[in-house]
Structure formats: structure tokens, C-alpha cells
N, C-alpha and C. Protein backbone atom coordinates (compact mmCIF):
# COMPACT_ATOMS: atom_id res chain seq x y z
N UNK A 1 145.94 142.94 96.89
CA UNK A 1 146.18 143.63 98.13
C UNK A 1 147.66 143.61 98.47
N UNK A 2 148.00 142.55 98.62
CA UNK A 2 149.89 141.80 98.58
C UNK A 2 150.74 143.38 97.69
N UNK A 3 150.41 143.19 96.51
CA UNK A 3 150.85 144.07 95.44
C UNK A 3 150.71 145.68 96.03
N UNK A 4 149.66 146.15 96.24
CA UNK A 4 149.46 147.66 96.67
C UNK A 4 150.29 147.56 97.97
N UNK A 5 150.50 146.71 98.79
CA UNK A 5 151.68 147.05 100.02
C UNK A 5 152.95 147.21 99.39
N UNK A 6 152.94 146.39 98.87
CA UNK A 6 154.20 146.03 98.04
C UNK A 6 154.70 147.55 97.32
N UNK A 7 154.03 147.78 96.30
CA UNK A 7 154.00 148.84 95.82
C UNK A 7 154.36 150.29 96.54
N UNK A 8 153.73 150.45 97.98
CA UNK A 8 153.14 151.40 98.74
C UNK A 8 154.78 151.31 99.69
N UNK A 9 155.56 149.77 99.78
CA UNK A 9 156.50 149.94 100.74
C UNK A 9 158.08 150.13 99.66
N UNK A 10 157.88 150.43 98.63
CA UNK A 10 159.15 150.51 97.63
C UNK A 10 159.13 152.05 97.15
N UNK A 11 157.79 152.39 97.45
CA UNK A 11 158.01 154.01 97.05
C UNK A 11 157.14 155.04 98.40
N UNK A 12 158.07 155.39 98.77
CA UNK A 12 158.20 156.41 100.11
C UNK A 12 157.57 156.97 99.87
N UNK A 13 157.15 157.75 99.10
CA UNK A 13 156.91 159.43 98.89
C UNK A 13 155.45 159.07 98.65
N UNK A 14 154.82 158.48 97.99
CA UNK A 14 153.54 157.96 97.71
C UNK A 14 152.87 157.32 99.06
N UNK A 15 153.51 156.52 99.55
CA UNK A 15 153.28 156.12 101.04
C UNK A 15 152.64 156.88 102.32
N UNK A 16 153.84 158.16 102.11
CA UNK A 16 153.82 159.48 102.95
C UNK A 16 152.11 159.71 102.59
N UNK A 17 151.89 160.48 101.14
CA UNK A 17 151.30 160.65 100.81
C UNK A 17 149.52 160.11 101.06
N UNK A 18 149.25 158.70 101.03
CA UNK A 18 148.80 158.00 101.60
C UNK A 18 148.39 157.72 102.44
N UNK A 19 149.34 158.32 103.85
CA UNK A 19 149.28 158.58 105.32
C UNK A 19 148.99 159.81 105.43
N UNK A 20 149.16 160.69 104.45
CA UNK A 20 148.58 162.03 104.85
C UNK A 20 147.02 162.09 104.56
N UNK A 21 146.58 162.04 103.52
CA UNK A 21 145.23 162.21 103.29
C UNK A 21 144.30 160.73 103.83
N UNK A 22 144.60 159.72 104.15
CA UNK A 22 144.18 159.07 105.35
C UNK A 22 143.64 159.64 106.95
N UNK A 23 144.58 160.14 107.40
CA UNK A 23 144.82 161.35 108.48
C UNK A 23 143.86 162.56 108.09
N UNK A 24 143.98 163.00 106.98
CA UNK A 24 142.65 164.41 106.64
C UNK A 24 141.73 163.61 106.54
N UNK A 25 141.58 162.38 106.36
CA UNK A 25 140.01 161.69 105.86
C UNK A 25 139.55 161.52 107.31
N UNK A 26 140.53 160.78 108.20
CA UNK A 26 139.77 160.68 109.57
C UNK A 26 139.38 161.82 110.18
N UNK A 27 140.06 162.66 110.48
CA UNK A 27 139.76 164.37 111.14
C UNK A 27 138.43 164.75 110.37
N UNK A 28 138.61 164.78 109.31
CA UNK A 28 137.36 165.39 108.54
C UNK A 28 135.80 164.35 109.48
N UNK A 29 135.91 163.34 109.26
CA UNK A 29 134.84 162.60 109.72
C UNK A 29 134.97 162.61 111.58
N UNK A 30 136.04 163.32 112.49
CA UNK A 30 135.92 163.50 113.56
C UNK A 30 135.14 164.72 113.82
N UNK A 31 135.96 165.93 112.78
CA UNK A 31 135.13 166.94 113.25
C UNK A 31 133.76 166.74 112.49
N UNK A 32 132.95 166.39 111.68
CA UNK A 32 131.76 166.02 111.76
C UNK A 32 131.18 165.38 112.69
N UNK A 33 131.56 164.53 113.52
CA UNK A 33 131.05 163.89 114.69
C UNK A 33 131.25 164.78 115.47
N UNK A 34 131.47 165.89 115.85
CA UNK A 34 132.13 166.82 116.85
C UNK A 34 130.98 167.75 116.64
N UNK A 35 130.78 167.84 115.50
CA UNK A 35 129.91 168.72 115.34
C UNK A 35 128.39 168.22 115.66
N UNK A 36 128.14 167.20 115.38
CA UNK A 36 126.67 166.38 115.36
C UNK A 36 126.61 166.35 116.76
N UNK A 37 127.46 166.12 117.80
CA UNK A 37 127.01 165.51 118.92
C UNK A 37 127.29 167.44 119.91
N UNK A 38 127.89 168.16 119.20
CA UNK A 38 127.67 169.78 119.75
C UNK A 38 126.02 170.09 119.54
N UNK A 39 125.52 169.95 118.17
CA UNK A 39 123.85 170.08 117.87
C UNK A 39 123.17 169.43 118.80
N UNK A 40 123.44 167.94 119.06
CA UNK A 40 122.48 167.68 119.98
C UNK A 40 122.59 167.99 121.26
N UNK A 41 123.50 168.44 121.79
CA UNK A 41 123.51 169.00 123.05
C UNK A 41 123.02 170.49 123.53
N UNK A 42 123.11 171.39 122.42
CA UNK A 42 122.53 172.69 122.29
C UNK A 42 120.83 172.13 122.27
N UNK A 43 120.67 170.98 121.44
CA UNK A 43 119.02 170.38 121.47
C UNK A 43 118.25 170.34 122.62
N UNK A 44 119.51 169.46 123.40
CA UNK A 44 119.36 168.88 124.95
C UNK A 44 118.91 170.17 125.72
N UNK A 45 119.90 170.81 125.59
CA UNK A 45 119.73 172.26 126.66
C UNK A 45 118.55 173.64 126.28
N UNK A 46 118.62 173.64 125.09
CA UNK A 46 117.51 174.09 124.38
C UNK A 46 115.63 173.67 125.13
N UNK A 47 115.67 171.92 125.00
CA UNK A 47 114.44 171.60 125.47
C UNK A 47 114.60 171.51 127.37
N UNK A 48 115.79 171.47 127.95
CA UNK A 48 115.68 171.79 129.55
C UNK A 48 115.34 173.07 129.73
N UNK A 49 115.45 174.11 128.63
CA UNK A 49 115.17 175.33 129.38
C UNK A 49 113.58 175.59 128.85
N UNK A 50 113.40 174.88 128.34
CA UNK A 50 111.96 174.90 127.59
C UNK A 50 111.10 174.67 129.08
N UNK A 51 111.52 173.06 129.32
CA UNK A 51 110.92 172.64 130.45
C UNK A 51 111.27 173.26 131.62
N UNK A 52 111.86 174.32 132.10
CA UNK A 52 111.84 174.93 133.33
C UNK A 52 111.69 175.99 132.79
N UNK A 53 111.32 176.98 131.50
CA UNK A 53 110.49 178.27 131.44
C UNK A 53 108.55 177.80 131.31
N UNK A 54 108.47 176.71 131.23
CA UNK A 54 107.08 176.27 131.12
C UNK A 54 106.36 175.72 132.17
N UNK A 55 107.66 175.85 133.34
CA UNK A 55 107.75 175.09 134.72
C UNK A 55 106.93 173.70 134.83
N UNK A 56 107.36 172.76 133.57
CA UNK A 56 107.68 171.30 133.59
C UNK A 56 108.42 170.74 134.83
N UNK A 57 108.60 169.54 135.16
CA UNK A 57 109.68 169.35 136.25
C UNK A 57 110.68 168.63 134.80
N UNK A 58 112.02 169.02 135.62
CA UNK A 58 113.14 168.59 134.65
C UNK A 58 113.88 167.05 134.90
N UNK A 59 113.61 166.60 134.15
CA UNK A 59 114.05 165.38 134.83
C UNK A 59 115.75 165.08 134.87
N UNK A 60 115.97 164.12 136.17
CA UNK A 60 117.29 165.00 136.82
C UNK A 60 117.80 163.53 136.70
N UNK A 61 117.22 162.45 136.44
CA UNK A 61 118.43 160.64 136.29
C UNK A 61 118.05 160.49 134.95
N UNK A 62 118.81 159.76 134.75
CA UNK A 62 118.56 159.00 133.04
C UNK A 62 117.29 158.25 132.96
N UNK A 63 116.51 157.77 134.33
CA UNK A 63 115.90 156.92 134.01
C UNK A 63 114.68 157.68 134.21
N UNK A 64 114.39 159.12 135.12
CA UNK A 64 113.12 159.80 134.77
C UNK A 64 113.47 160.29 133.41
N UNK A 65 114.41 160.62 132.83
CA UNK A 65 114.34 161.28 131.13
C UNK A 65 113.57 160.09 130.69
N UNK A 66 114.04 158.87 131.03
CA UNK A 66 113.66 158.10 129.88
C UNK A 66 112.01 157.84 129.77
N UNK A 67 111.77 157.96 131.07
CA UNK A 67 110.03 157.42 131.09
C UNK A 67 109.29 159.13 130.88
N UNK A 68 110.01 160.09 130.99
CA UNK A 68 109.62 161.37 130.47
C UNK A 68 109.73 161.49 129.14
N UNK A 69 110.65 161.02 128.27
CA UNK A 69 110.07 160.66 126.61
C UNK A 69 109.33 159.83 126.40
N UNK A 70 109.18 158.60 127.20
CA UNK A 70 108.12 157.58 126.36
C UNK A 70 107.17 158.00 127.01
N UNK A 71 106.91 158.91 128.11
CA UNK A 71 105.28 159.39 128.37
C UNK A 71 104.94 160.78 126.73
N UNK A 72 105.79 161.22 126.64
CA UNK A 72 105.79 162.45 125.94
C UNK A 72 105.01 161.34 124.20
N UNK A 73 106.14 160.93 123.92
CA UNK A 73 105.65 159.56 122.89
C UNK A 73 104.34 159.06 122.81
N UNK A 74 104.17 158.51 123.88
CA UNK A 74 102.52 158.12 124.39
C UNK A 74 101.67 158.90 123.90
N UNK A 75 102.05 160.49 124.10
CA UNK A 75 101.13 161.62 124.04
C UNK A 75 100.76 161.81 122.75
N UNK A 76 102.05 161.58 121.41
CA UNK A 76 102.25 162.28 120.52
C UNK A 76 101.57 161.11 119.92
N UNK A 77 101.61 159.61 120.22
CA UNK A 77 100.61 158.66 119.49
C UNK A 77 99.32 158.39 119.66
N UNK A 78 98.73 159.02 120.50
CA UNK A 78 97.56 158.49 121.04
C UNK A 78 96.62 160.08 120.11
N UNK A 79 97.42 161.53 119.92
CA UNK A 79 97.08 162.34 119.43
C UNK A 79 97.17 161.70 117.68
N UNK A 80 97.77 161.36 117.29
CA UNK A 80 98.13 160.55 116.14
C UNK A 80 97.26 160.31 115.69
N UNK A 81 96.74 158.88 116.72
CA UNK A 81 95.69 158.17 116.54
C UNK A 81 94.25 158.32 116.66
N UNK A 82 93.54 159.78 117.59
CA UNK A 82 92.78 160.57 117.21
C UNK A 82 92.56 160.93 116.11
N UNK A 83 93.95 161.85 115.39
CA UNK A 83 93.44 162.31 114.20
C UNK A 83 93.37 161.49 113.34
N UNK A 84 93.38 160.73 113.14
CA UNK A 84 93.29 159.54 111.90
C UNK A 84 91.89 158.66 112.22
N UNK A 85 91.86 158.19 113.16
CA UNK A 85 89.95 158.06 113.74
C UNK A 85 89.25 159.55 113.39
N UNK A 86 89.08 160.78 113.40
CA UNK A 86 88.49 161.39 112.86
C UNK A 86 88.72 161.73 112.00
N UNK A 87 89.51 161.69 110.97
CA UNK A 87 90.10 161.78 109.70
C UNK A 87 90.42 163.26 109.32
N UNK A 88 91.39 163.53 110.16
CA UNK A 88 92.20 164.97 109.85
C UNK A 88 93.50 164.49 108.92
């Protein structure tokens, strides 16, 4: 490790170099995160308009979302667990 600094602080141009595609490596993995967390928000808004064209109530604090997925959850396991007691 000693050696590659070493190396990295006697020749400039390689250094530069180094710092540049470092810099494209982070951006690259920002705008992927930029992008992932744009999808889920189109997701987000996607299923609010779901729930107010189906005239759901929308839940409006973090903490009715939250007991509005684990009721939704509830739903999707207990249907689960039907079909597997009757063996679909």
C-alpha cells in the first residue's frame, strides 16, 4: 500500500489520472442512485393516485402509511395462506 502512494506521489500524470476516473466511478454510482430513488418515487405517486382513483383514503403521516402497508401485507398473507390450505 506504502509503495502504490509512493509510486502514485512521484508520478503526477498517473495520479491525475487516478483522480479522474475515481471521480467518473463515483458519479457513475451517484447517478444510479439518482436514478433508483426517481423509480421509486414515480412508484410512490403512481400507487397515491391508484388510491384516490379507487377512492381508498390516502394516507397523509408516515405512521398511517406504515400501518396501511402492514394491513395491506396482512391481506396479501392471510390470501397466501388460503391458497396453500386449499392447494392452489
Amino acid at each position: 500500500m506504502e509503495s502504490i502512494i509512493t509510486f502514485l506521489v512521484t508520478h503526477k500524470i498517473i495520479l491525475i489520472i487516478a483522480v479522474i476516473i475515481s471521480i467518473v466511478i463515483v458519479l457513475s454510482v451517484v447517478k444510479k442512485l439518482v436514478k433508483v430513488a426517481v423509480f421509486f418515487l414515480a412508484i410512490l405517486v403512481l400507487y397515491a393516485a391508484y388510491l384516490v382513483y379507487t377512492g381508498q383514503k390516502v394516507p397523509r403521516t408516515k405512521q398511517e402509511a406504515i400501518q396501511h402497508m402492514n394491513g395491506k401485507l396482512d391481506e396479501i398473507k392471510a390470501g397466501g395462506q388460503k391458497r396453500a390450505r386449499d392447494g392452489r
